[in-house]
Each structure stands twice: as C-alpha cells, then as structure tokens.
PDB file of N, CA and C in Angstrom:
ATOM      1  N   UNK A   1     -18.335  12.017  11.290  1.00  0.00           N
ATOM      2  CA  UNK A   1     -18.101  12.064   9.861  1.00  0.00           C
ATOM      3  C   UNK A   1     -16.698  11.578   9.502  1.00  0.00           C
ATOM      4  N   UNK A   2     -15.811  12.064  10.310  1.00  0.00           N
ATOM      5  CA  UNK A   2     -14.413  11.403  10.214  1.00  0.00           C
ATOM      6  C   UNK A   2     -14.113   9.716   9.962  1.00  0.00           C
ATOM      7  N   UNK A   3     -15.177   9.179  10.855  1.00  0.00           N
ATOM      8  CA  UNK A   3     -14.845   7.580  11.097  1.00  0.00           C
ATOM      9  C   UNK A   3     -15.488   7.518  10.011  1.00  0.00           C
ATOM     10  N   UNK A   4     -16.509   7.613   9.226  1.00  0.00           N
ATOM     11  CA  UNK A   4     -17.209   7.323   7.916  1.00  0.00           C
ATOM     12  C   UNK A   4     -16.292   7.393   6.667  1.00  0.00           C
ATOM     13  N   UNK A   5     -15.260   8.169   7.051  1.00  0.00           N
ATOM     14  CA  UNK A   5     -14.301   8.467   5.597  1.00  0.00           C
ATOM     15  C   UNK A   5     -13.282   7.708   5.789  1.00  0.00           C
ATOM     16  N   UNK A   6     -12.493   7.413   7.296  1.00  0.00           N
ATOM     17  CA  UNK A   6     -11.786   6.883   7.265  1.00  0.00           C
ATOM     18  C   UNK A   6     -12.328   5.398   7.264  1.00  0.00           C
ATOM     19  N   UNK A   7     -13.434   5.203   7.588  1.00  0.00           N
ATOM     20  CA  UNK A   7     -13.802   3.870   6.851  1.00  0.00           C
ATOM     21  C   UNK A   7     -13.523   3.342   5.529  1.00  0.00           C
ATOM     22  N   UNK A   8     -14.076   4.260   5.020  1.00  0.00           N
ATOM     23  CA  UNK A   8     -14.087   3.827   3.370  1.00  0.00           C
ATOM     24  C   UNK A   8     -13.307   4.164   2.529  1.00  0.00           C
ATOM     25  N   UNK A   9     -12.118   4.780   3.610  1.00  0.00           N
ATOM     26  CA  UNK A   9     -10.589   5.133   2.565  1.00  0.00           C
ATOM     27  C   UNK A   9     -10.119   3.619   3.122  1.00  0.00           C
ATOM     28  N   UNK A  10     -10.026   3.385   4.134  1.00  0.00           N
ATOM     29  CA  UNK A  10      -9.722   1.695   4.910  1.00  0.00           C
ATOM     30  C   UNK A  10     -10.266   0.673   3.664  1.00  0.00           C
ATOM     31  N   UNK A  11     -11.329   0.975   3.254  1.00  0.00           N
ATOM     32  CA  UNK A  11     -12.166  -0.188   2.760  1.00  0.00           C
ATOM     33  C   UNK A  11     -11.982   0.258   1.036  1.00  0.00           C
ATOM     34  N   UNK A  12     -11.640   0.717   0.700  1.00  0.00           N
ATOM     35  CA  UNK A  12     -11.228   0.767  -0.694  1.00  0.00           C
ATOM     36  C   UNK A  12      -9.437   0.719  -0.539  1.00  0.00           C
ATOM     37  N   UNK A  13      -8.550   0.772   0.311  1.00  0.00           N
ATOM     38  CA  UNK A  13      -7.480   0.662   0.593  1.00  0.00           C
ATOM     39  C   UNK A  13      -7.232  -0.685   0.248  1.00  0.00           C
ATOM     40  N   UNK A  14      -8.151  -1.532   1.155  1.00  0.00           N
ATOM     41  CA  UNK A  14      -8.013  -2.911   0.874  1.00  0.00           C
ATOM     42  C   UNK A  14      -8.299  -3.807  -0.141  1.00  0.00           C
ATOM     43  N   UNK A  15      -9.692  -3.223  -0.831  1.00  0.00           N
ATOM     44  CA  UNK A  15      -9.878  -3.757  -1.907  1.00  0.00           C
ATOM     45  C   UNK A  15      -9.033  -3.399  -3.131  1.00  0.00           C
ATOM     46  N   UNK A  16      -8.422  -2.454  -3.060  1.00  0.00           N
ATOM     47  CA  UNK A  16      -7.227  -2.346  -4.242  1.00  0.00           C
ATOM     48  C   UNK A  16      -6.085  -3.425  -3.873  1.00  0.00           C
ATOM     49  N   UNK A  17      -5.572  -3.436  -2.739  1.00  0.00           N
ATOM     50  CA  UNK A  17      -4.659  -4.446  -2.266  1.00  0.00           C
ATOM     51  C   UNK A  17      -5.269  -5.865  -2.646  1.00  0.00           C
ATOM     52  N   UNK A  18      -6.427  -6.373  -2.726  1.00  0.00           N
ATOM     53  CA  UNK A  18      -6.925  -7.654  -3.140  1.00  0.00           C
ATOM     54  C   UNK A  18      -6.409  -7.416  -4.847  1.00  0.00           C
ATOM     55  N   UNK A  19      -7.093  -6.539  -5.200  1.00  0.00           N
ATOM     56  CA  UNK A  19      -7.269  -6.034  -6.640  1.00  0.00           C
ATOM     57  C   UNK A  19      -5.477  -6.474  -7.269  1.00  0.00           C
ATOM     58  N   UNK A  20      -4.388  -5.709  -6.730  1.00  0.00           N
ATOM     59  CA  UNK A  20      -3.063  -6.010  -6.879  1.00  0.00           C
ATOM     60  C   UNK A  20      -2.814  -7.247  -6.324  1.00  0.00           C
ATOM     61  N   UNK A  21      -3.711  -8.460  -5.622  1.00  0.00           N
ATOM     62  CA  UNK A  21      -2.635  -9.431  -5.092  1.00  0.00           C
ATOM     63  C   UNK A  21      -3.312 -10.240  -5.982  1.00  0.00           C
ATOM     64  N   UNK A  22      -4.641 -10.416  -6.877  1.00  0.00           N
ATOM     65  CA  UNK A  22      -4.924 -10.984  -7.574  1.00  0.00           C
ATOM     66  C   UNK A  22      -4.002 -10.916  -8.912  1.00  0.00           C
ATOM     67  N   UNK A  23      -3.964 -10.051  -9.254  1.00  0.00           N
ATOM     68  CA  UNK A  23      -2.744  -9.848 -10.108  1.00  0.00           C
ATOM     69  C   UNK A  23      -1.566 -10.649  -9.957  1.00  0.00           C
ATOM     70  N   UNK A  24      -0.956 -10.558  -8.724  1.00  0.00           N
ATOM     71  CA  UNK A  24       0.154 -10.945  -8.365  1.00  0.00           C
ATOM     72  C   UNK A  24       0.041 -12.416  -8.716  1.00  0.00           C
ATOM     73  N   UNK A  25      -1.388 -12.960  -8.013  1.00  0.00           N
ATOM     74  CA  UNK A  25      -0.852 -14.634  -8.226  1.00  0.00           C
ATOM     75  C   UNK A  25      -1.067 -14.972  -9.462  1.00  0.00           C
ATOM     76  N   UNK A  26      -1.628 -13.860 -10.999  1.00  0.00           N
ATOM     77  CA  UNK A  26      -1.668 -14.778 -12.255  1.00  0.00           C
ATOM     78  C   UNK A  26      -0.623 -14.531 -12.741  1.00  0.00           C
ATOM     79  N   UNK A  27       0.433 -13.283 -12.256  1.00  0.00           N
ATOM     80  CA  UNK A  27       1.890 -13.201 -12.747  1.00  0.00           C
ATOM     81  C   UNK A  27       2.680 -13.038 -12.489  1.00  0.00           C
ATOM     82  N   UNK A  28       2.713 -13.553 -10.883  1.00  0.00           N
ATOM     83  CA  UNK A  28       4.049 -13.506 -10.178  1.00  0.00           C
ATOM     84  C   UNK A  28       4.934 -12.442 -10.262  1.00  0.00           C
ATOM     85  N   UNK A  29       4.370 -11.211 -10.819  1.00  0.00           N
ATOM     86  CA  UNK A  29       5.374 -10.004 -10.842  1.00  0.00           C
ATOM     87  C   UNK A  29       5.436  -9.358  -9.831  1.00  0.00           C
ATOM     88  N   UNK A  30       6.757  -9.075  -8.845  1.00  0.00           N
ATOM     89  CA  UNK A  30       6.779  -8.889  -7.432  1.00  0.00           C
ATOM     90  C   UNK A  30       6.224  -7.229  -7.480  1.00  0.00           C
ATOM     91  N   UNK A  31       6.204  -6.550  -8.601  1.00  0.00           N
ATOM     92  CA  UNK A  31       5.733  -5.356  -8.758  1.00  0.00           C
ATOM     93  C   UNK A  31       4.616  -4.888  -7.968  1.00  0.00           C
ATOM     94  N   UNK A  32       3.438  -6.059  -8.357  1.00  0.00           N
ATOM     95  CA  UNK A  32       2.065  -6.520  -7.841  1.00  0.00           C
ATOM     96  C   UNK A  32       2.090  -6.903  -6.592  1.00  0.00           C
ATOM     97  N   UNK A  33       3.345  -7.783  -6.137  1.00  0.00           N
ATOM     98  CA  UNK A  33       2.675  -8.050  -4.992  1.00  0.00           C
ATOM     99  C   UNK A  33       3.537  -6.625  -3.883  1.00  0.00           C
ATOM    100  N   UNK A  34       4.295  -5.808  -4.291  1.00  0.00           N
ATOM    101  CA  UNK A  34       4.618  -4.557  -4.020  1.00  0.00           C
ATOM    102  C   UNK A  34       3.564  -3.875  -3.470  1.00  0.00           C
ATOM    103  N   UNK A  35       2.547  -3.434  -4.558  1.00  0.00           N
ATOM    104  CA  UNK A  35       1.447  -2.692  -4.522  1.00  0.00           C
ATOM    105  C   UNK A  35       0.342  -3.124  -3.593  1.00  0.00           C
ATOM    106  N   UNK A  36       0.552  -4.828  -3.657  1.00  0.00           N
ATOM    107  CA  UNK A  36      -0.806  -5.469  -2.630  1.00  0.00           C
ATOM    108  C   UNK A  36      -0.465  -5.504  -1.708  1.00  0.00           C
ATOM    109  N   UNK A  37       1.100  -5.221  -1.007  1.00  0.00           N
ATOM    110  CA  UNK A  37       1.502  -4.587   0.486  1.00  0.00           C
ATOM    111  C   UNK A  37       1.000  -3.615   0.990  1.00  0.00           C
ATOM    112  N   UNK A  38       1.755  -2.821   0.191  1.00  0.00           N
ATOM    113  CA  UNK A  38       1.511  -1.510   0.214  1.00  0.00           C
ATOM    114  C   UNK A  38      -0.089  -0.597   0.892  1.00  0.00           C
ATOM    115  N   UNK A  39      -0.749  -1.298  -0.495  1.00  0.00           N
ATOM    116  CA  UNK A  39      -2.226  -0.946  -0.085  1.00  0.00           C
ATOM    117  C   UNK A  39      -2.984  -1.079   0.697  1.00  0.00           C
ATOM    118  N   UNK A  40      -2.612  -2.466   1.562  1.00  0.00           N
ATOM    119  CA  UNK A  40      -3.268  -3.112   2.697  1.00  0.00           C
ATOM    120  C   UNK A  40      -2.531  -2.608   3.883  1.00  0.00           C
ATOM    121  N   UNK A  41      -1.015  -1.961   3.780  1.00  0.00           N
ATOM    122  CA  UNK A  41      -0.449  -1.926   4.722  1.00  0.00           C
ATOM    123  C   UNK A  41      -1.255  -0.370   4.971  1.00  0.00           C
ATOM    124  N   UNK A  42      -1.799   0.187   4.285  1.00  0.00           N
ATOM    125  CA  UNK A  42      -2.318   1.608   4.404  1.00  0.00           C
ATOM    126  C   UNK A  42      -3.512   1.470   4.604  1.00  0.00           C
ATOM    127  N   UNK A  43      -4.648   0.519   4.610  1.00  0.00           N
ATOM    128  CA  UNK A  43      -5.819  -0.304   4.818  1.00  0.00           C
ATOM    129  C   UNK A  43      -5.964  -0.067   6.013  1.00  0.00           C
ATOM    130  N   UNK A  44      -4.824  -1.556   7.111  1.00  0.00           N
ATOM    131  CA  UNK A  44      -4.847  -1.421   8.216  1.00  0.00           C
ATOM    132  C   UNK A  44      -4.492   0.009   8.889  1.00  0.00           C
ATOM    133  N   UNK A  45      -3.983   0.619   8.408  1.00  0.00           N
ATOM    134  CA  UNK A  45      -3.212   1.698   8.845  1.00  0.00           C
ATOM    135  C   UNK A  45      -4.657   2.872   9.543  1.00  0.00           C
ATOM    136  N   UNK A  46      -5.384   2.721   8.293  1.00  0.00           N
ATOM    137  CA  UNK A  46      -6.507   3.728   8.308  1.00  0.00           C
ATOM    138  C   UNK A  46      -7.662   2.945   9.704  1.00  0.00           C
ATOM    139  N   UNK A  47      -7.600   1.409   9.699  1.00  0.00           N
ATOM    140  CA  UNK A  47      -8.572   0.951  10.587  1.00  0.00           C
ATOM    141  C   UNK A  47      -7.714   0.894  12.201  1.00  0.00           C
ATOM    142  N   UNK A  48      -6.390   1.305  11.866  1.00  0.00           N
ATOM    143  CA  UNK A  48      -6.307   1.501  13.094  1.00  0.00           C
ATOM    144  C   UNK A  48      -6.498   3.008  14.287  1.00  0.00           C
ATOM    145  N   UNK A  49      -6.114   3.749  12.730  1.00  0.00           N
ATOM    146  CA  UNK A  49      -6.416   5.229  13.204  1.00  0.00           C
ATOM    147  C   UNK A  49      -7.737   5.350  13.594  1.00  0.00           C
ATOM    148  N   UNK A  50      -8.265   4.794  12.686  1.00  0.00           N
ATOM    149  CA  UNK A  50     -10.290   5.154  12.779  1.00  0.00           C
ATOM    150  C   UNK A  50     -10.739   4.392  14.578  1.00  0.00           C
ATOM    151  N   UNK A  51      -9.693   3.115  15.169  1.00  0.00           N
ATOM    152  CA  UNK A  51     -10.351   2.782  16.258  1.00  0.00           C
ATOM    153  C   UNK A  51      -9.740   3.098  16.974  1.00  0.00           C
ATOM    154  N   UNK A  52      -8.601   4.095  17.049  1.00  0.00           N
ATOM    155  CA  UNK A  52      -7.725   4.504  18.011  1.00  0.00           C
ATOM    156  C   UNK A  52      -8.702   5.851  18.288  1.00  0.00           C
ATOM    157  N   UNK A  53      -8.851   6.109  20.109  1.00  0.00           N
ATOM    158  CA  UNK A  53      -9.448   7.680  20.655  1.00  0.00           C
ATOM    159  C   UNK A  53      -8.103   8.669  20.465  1.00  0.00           C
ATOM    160  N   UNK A  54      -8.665   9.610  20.385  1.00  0.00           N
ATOM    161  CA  UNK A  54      -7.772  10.714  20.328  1.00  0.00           C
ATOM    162  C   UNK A  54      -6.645  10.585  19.340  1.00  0.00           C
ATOM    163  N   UNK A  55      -6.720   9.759  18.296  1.00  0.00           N
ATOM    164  CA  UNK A  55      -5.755   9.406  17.038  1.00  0.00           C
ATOM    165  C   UNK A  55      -5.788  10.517  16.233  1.00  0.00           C
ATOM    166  N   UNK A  56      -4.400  11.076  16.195  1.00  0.00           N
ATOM    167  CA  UNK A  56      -3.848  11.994  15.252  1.00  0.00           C
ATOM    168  C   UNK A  56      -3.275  11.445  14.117  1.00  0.00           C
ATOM    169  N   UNK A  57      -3.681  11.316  12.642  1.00  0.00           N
ATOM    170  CA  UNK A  57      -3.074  10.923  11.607  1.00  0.00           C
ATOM    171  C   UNK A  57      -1.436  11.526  11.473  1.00  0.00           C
ATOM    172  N   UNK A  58      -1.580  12.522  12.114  1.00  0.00           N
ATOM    173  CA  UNK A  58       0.146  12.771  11.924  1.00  0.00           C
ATOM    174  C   UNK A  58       1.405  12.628  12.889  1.00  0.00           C
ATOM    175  N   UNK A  59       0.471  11.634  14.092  1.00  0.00           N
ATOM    176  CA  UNK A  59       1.313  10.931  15.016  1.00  0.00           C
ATOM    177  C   UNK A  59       2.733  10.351  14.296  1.00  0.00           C
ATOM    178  N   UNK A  60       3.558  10.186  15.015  1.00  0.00           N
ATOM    179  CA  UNK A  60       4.701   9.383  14.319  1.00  0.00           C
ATOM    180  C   UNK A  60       4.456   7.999  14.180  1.00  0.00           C
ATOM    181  N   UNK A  61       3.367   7.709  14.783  1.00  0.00           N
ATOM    182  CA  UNK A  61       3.105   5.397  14.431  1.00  0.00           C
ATOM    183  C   UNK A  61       2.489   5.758  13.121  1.00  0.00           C
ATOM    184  N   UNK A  62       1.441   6.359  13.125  1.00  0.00           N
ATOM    185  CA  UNK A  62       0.398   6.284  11.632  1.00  0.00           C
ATOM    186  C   UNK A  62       1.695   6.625  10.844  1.00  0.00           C
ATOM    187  N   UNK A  63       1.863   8.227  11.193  1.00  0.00           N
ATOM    188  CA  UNK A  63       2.906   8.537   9.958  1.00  0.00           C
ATOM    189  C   UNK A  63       4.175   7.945   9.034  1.00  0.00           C
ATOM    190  N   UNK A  64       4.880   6.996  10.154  1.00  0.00           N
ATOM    191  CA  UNK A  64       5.547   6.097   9.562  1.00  0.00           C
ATOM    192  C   UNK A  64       4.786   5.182   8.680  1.00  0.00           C
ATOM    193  N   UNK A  65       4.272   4.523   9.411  1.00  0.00           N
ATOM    194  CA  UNK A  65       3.171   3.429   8.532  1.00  0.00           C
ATOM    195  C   UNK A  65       3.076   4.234   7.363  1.00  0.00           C
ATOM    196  N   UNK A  66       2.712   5.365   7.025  1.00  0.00           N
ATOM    197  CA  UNK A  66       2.028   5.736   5.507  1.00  0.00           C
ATOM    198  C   UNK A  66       3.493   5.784   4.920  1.00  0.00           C
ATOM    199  N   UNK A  67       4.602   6.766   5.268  1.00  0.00           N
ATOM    200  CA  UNK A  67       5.744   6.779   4.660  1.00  0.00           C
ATOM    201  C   UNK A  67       6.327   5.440   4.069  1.00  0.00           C
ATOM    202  N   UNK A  68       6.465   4.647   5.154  1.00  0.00           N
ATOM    203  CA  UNK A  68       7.028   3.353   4.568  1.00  0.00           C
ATOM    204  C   UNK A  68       6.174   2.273   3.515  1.00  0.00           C
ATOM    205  N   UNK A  69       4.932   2.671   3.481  1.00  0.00           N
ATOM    206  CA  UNK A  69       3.924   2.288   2.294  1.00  0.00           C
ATOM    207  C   UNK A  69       4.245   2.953   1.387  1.00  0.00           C
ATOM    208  N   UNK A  70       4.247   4.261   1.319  1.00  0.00           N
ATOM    209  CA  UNK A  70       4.861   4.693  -0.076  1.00  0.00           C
ATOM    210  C   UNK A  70       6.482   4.385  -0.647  1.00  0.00           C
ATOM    211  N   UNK A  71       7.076   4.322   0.615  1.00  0.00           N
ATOM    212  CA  UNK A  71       8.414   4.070  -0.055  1.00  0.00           C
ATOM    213  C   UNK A  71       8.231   2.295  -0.605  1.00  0.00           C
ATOM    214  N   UNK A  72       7.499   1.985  -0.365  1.00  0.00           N
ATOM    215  CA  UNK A  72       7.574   0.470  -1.110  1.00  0.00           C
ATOM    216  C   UNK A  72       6.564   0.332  -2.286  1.00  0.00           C
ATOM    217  N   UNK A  73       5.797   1.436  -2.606  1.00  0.00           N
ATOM    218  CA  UNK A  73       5.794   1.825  -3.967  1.00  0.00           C
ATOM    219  C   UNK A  73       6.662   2.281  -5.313  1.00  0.00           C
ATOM    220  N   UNK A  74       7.664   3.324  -3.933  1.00  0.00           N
ATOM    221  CA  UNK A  74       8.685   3.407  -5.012  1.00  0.00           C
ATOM    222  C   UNK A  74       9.744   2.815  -5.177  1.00  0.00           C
ATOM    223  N   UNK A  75      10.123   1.548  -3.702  1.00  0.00           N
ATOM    224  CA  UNK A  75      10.594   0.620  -4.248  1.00  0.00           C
ATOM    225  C   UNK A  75      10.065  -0.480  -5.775  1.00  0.00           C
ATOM    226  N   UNK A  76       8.875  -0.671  -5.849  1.00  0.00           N
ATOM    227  CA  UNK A  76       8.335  -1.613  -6.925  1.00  0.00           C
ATOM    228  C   UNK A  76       7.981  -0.959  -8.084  1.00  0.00           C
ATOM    229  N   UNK A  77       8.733   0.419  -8.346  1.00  0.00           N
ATOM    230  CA  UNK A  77       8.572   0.984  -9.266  1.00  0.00           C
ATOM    231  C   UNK A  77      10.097   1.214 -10.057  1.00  0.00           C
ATOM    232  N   UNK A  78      11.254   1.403  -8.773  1.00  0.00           N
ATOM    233  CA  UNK A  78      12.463   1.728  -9.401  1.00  0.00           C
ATOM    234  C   UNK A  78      12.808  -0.187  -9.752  1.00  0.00           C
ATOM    235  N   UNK A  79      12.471  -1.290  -9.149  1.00  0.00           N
ATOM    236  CA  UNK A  79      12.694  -2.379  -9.356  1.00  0.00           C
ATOM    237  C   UNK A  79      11.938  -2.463 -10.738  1.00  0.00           C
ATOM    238  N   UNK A  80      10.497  -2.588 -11.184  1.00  0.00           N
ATOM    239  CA  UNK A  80      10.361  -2.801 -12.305  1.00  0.00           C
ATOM    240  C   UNK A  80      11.174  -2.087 -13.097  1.00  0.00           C
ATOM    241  N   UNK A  81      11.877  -1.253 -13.249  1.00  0.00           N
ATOM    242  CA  UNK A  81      12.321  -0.405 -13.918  1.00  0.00           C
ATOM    243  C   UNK A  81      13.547  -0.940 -14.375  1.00  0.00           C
ATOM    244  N   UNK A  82      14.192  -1.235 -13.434  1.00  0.00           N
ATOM    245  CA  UNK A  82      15.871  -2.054 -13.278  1.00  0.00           C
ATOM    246  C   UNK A  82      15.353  -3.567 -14.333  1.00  0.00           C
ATOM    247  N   UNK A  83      14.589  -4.409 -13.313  1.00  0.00           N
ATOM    248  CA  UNK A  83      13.982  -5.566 -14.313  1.00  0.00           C
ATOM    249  C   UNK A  83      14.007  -5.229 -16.002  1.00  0.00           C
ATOM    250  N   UNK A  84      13.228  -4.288 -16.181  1.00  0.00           N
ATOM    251  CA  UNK A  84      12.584  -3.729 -18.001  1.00  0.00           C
ATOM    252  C   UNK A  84      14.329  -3.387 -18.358  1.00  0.00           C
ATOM    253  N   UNK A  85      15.199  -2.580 -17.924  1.00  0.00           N
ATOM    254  CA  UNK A  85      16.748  -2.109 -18.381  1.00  0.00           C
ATOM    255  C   UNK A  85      17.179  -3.221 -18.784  1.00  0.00           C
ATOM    256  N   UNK A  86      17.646  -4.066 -17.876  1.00  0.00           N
ATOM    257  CA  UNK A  86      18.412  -5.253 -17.947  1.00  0.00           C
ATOM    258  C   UNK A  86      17.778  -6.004 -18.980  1.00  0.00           C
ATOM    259  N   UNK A  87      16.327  -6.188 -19.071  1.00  0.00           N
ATOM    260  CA  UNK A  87      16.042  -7.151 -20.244  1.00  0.00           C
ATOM    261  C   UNK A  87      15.877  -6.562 -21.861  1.00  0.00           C
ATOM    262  N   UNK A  88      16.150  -4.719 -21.848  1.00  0.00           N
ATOM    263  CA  UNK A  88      16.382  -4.260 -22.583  1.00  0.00           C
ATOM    264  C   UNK A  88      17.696  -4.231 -23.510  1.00  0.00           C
ATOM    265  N   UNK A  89      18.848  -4.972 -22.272  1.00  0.00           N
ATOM    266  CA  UNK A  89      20.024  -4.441 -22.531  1.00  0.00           C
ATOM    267  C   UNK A  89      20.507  -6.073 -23.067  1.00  0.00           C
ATOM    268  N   UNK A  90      20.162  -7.390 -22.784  1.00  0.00           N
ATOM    269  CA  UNK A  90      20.079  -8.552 -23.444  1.00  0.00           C
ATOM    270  C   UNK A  90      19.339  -8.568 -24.787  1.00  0.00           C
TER     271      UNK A  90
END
C-alpha cells in the first residue's frame, strides 16, 4: 500500500512541476520555474524512495532532498516579493 501512495504522490509531484514549467515558458517568471524545480525535485525524490528496499523517508538523503525543495520555494517566494518592492518603489 505504501508503494501505491508513494506512487501517486511521485506522479502528481510531477505533474504539478509540468503544470509550473508550463507557466514558466509563457512568462519567464523565475518564480515558476522555482516551483517547477522544486516539484519535480520532490517527484524524483518520492520515485526514488518508492524503489529504494528498506527506504526510510526520514533518512538524511530523502530528507535533505525534501528540505532543500522547500527551501527553494521559499526562495521563489521571498524573490518574488523583493521583485513586486522594488517595482513598487519606482
């Protein structure tokens, strides 16, 4: 039952990452292509756990992998943010 979920957290992982990189190429906002890292980088993340034996999600390889996916969410969140200031402040 495990490999079934972590399938389809894998497989909707990725299709959001398509979902954000389509975005990305009609507006070049690095925000987007932030998010279409991100998502895929947590994609693979999940298909590697799911084919790894004896894989503990809270190993330190997976666990980094997820940490540093989120921190590059909140990198492309404090960046849009800086972007929107500055063009607030012109």
């Amino acid at each position: 039952m495990s490999q079934l979920l972590l399938g389809a957290i894998a497989m909707t992982n990725l299709t959001i990452g398509l979902f954000f990189l389509r975005f990305w190429k009609r507006t070049h906002d690095r925000f987007f292509l932030f998010f279409a890292v991100s998502f895929t980088l947590e994609g693979i993340n999940r298909v590697l756990l799911g084919l790894s034996s004896n894989a503990d999600e809270n190993e330190p390889v997976f666990y980094l992998v997820r940490l540093f996916s989120f921190v590059l969410i909140l990198v492309a969140i404090i960046d849009k943010n800086q972007i929107n200031k500055s063009q607030r402040d012109n």
